[in-house]
PDB file of N, CA and C in Angstrom:
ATOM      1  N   UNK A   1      99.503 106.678  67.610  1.00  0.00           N
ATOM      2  CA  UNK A   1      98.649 106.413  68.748  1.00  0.00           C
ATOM      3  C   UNK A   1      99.142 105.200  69.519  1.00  0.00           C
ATOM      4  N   UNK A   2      99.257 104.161  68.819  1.00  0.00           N
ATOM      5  CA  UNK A   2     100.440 103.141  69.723  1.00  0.00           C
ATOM      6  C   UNK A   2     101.146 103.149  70.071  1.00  0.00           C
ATOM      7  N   UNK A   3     102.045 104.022  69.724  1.00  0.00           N
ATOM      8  CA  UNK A   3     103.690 104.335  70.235  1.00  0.00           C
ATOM      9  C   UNK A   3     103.278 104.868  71.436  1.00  0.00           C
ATOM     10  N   UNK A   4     102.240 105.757  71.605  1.00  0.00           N
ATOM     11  CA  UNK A   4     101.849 107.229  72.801  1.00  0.00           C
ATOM     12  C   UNK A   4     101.465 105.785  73.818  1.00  0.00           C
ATOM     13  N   UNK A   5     100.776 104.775  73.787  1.00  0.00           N
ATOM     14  CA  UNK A   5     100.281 103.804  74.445  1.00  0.00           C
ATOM     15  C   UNK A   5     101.436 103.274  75.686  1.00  0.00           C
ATOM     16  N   UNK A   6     101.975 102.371  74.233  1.00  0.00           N
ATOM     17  CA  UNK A   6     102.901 101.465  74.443  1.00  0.00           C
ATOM     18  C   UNK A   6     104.125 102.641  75.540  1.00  0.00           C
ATOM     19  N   UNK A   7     104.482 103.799  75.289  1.00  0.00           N
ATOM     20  CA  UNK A   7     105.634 104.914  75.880  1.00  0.00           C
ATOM     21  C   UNK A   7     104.649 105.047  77.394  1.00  0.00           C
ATOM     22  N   UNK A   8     103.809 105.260  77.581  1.00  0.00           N
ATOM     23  CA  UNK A   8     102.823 105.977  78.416  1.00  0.00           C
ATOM     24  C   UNK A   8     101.919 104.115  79.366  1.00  0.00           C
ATOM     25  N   UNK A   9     101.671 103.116  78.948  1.00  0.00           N
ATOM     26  CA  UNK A   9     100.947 102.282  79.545  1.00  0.00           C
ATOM     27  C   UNK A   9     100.809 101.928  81.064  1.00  0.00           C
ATOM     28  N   UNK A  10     101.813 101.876  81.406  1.00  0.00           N
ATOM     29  CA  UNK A  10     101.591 101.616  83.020  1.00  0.00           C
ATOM     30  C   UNK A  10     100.989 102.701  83.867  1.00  0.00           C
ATOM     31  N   UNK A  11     101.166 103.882  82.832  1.00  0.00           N
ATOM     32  CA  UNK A  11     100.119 105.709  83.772  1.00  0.00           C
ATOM     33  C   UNK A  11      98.953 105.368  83.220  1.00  0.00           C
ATOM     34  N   UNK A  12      98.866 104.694  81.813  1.00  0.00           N
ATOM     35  CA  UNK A  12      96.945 105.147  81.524  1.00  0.00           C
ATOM     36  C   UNK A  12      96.840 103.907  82.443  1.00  0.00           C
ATOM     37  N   UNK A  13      97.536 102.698  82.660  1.00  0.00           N
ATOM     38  CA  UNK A  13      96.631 101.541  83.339  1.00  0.00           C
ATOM     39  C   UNK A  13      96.233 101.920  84.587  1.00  0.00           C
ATOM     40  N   UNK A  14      97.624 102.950  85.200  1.00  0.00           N
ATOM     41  CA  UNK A  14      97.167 103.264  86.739  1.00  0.00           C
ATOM     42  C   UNK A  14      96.435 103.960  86.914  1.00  0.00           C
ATOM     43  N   UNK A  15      95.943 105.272  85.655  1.00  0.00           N
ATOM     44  CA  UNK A  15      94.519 105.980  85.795  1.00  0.00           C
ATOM     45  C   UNK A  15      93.809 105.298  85.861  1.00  0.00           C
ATOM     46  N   UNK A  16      93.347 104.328  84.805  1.00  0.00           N
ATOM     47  CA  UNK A  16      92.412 103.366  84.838  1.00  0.00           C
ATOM     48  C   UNK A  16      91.838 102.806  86.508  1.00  0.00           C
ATOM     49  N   UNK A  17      92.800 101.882  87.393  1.00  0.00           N
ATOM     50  CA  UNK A  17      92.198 101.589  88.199  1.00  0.00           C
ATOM     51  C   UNK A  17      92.469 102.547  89.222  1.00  0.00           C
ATOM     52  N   UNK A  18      93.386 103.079  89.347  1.00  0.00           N
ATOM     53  CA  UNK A  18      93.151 104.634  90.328  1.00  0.00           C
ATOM     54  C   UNK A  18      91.229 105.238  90.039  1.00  0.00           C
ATOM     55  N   UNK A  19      90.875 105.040  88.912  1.00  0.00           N
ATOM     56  CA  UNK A  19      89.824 105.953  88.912  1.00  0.00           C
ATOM     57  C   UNK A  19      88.814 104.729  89.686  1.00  0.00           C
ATOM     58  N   UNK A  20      88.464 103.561  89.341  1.00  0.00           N
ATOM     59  CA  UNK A  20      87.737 102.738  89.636  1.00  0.00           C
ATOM     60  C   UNK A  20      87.707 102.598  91.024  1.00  0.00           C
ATOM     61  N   UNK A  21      89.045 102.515  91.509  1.00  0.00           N
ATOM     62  CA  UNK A  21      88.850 102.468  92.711  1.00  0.00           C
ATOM     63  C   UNK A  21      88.774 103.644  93.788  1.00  0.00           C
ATOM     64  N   UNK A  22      88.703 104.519  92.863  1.00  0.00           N
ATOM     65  CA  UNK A  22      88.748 106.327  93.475  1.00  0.00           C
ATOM     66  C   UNK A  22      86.561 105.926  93.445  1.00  0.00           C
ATOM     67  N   UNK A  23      86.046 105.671  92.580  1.00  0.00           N
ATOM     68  CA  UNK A  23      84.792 106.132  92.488  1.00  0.00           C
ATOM     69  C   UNK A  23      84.103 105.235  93.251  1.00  0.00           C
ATOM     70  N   UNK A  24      85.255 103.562  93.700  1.00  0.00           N
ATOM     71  CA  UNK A  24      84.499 102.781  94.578  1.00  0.00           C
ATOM     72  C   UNK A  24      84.917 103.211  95.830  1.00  0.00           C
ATOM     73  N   UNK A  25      85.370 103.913  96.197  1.00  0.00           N
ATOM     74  CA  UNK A  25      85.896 104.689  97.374  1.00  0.00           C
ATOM     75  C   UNK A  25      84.735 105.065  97.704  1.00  0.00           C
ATOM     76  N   UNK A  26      84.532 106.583  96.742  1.00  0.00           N
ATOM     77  CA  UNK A  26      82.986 107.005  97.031  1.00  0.00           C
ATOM     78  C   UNK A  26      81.779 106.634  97.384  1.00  0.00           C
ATOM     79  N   UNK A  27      81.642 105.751  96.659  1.00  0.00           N
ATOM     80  CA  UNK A  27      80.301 104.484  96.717  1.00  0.00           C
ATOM     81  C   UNK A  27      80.230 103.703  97.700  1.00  0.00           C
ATOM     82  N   UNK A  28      81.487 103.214  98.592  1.00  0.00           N
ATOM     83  CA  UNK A  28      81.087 102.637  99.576  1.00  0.00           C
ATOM     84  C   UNK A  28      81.299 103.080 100.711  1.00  0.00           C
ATOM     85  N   UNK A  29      82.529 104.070 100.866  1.00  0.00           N
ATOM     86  CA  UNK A  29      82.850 104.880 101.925  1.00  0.00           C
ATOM     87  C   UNK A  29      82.196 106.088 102.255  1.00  0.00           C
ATOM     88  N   UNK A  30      82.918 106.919 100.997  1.00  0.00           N
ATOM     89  CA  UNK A  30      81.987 108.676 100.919  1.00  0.00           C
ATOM     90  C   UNK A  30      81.987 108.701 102.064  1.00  0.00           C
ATOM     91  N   UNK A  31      81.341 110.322 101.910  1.00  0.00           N
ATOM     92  CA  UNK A  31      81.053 111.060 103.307  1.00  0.00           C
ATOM     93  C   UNK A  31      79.393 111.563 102.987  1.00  0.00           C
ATOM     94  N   UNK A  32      78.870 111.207 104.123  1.00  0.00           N
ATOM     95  CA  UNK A  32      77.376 111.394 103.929  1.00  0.00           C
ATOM     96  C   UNK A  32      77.172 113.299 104.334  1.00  0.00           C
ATOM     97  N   UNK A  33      77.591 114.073 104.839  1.00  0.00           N
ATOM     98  CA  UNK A  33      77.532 115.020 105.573  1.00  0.00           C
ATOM     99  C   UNK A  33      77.825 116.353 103.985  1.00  0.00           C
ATOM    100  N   UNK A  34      78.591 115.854 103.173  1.00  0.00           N
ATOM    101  CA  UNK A  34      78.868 116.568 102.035  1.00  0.00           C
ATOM    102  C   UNK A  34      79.796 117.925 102.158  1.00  0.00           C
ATOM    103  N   UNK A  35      80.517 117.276 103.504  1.00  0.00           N
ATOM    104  CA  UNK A  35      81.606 118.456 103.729  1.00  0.00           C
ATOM    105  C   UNK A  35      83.451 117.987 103.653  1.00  0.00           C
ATOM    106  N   UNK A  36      83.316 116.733 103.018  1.00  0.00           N
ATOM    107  CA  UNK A  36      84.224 116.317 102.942  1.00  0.00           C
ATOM    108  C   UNK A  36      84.321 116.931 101.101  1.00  0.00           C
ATOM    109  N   UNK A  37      85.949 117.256 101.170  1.00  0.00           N
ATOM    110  CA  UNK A  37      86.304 117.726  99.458  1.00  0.00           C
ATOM    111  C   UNK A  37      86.479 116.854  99.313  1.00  0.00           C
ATOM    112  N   UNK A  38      87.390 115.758  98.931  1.00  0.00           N
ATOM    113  CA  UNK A  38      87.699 114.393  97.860  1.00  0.00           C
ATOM    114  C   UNK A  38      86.214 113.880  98.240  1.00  0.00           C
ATOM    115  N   UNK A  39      85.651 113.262  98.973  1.00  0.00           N
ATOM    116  CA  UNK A  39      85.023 111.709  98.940  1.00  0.00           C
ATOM    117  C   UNK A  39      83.323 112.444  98.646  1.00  0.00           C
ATOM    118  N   UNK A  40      82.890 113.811  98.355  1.00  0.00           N
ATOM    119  CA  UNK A  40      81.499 114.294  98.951  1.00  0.00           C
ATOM    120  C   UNK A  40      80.891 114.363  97.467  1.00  0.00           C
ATOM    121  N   UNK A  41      81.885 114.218  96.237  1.00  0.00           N
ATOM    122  CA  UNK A  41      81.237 113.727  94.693  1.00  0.00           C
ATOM    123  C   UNK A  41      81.708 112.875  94.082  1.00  0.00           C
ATOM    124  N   UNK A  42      81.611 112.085  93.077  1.00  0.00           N
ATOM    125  CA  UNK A  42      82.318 111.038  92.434  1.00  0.00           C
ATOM    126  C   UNK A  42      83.638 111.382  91.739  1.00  0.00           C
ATOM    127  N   UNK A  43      82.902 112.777  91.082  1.00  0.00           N
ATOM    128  CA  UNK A  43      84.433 113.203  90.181  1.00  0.00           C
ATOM    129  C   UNK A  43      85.237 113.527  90.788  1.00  0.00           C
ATOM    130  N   UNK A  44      85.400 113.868  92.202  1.00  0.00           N
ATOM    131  CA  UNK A  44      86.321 114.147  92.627  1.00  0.00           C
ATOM    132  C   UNK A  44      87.241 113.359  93.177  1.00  0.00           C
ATOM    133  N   UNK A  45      86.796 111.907  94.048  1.00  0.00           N
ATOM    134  CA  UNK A  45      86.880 111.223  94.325  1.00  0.00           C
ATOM    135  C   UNK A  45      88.255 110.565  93.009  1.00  0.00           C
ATOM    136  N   UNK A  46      86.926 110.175  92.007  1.00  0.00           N
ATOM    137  CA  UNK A  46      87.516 109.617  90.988  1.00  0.00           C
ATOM    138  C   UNK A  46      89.115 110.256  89.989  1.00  0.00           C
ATOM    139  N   UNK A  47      88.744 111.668  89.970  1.00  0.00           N
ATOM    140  CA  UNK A  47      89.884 112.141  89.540  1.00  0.00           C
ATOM    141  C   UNK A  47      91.173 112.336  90.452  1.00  0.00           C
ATOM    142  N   UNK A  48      91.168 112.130  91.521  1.00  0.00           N
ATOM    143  CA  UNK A  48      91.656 112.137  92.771  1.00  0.00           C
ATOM    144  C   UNK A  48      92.148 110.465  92.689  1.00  0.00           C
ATOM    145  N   UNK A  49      91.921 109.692  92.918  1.00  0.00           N
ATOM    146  CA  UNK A  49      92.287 107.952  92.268  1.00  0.00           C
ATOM    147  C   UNK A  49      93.411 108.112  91.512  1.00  0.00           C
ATOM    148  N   UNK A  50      92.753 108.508  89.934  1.00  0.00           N
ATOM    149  CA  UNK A  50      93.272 108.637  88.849  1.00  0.00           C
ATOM    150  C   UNK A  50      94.652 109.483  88.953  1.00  0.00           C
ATOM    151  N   UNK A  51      95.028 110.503  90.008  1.00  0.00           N
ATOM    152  CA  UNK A  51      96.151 111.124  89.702  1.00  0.00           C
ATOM    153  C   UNK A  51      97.307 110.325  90.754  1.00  0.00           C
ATOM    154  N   UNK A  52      96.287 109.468  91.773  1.00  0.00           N
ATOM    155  CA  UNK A  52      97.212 108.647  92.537  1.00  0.00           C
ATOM    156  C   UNK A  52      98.246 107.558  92.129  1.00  0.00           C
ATOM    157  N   UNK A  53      97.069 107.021  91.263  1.00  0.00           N
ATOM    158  CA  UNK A  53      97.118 105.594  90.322  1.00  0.00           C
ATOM    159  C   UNK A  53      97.909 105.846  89.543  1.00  0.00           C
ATOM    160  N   UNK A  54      98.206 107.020  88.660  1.00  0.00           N
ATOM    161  CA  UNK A  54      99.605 107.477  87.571  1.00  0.00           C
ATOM    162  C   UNK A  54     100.514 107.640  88.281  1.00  0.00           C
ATOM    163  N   UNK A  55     100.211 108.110  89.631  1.00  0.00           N
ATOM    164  CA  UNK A  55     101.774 108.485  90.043  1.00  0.00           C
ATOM    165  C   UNK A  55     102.604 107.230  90.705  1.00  0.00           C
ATOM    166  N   UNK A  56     101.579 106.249  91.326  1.00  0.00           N
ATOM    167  CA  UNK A  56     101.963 104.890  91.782  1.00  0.00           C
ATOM    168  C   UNK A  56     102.335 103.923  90.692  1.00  0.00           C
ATOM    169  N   UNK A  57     101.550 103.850  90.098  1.00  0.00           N
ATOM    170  CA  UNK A  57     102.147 103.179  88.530  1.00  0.00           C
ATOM    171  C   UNK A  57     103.016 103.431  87.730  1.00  0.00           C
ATOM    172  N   UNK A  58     103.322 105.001  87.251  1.00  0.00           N
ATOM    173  CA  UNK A  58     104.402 104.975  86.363  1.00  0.00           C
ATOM    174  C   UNK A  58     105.896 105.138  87.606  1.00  0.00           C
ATOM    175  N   UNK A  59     105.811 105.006  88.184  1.00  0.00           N
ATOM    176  CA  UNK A  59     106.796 104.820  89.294  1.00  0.00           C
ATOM    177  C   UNK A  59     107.796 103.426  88.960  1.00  0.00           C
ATOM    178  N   UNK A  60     107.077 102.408  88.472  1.00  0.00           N
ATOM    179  CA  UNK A  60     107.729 101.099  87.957  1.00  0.00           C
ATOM    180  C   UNK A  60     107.562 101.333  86.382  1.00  0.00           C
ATOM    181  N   UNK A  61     107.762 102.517  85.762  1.00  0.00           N
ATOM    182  CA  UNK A  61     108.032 102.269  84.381  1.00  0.00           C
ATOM    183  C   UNK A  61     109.824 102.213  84.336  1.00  0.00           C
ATOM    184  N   UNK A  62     110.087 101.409  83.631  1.00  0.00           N
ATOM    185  CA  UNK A  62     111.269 101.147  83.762  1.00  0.00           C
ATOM    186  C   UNK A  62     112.248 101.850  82.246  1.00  0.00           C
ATOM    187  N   UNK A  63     111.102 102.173  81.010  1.00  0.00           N
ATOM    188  CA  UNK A  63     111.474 102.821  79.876  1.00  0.00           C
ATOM    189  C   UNK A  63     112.259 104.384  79.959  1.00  0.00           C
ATOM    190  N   UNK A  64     111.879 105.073  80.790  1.00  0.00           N
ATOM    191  CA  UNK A  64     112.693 105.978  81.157  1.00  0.00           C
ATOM    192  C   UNK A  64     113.914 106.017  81.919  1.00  0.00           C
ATOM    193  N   UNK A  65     114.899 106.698  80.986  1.00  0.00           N
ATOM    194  CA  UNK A  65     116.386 106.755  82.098  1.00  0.00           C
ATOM    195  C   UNK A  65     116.510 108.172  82.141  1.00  0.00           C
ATOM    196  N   UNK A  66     117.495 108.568  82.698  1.00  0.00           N
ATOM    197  CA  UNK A  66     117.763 109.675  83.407  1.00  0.00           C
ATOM    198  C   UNK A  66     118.401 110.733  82.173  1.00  0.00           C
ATOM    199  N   UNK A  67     118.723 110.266  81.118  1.00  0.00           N
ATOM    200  CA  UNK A  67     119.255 110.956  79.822  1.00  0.00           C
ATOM    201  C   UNK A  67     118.230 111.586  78.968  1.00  0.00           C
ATOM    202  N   UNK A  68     116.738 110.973  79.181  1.00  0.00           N
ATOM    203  CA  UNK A  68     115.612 111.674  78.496  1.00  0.00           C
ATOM    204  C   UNK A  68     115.708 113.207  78.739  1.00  0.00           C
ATOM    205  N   UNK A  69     115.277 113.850  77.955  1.00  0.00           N
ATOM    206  CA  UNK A  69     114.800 115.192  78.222  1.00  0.00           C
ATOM    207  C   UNK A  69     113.755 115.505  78.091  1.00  0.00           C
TER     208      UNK A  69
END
């Protein structure tokens, strides 16, 4: 379970605040009208963050080289 951490940390950290700031998106922005898809529920919002935040974050993982498979 540490190894999966320590290999993987900079994606769970960027889920982490990808989601926080995906659900404070919602909360202060949202769309009042409920016809917007991302911002018109939390989870969506939030899981929507969360897939941003992994992809912006593990972007500077530097543990992977190009020889992995």
């Amino acid at each position: 379970m540490l190894t999966f951490f320590n290999k993987y940390k900079l994606g769970i950290i960027g889920m982490i605040v990808g989601g926080v700031l995906g659900f404070g998106y919602y909360y202060f922005i949202g769309c009042n009208s409920g016809s917007c898809t991302i911002t018109s529920k939390p989870f969506n919002s939030s899981a929507y963050g969360m897939v941003l935040g992994y992809l912006m974050f593990s972007v500077f993982d530097k543990s992977k080289n190009k020889n992995d498979a």
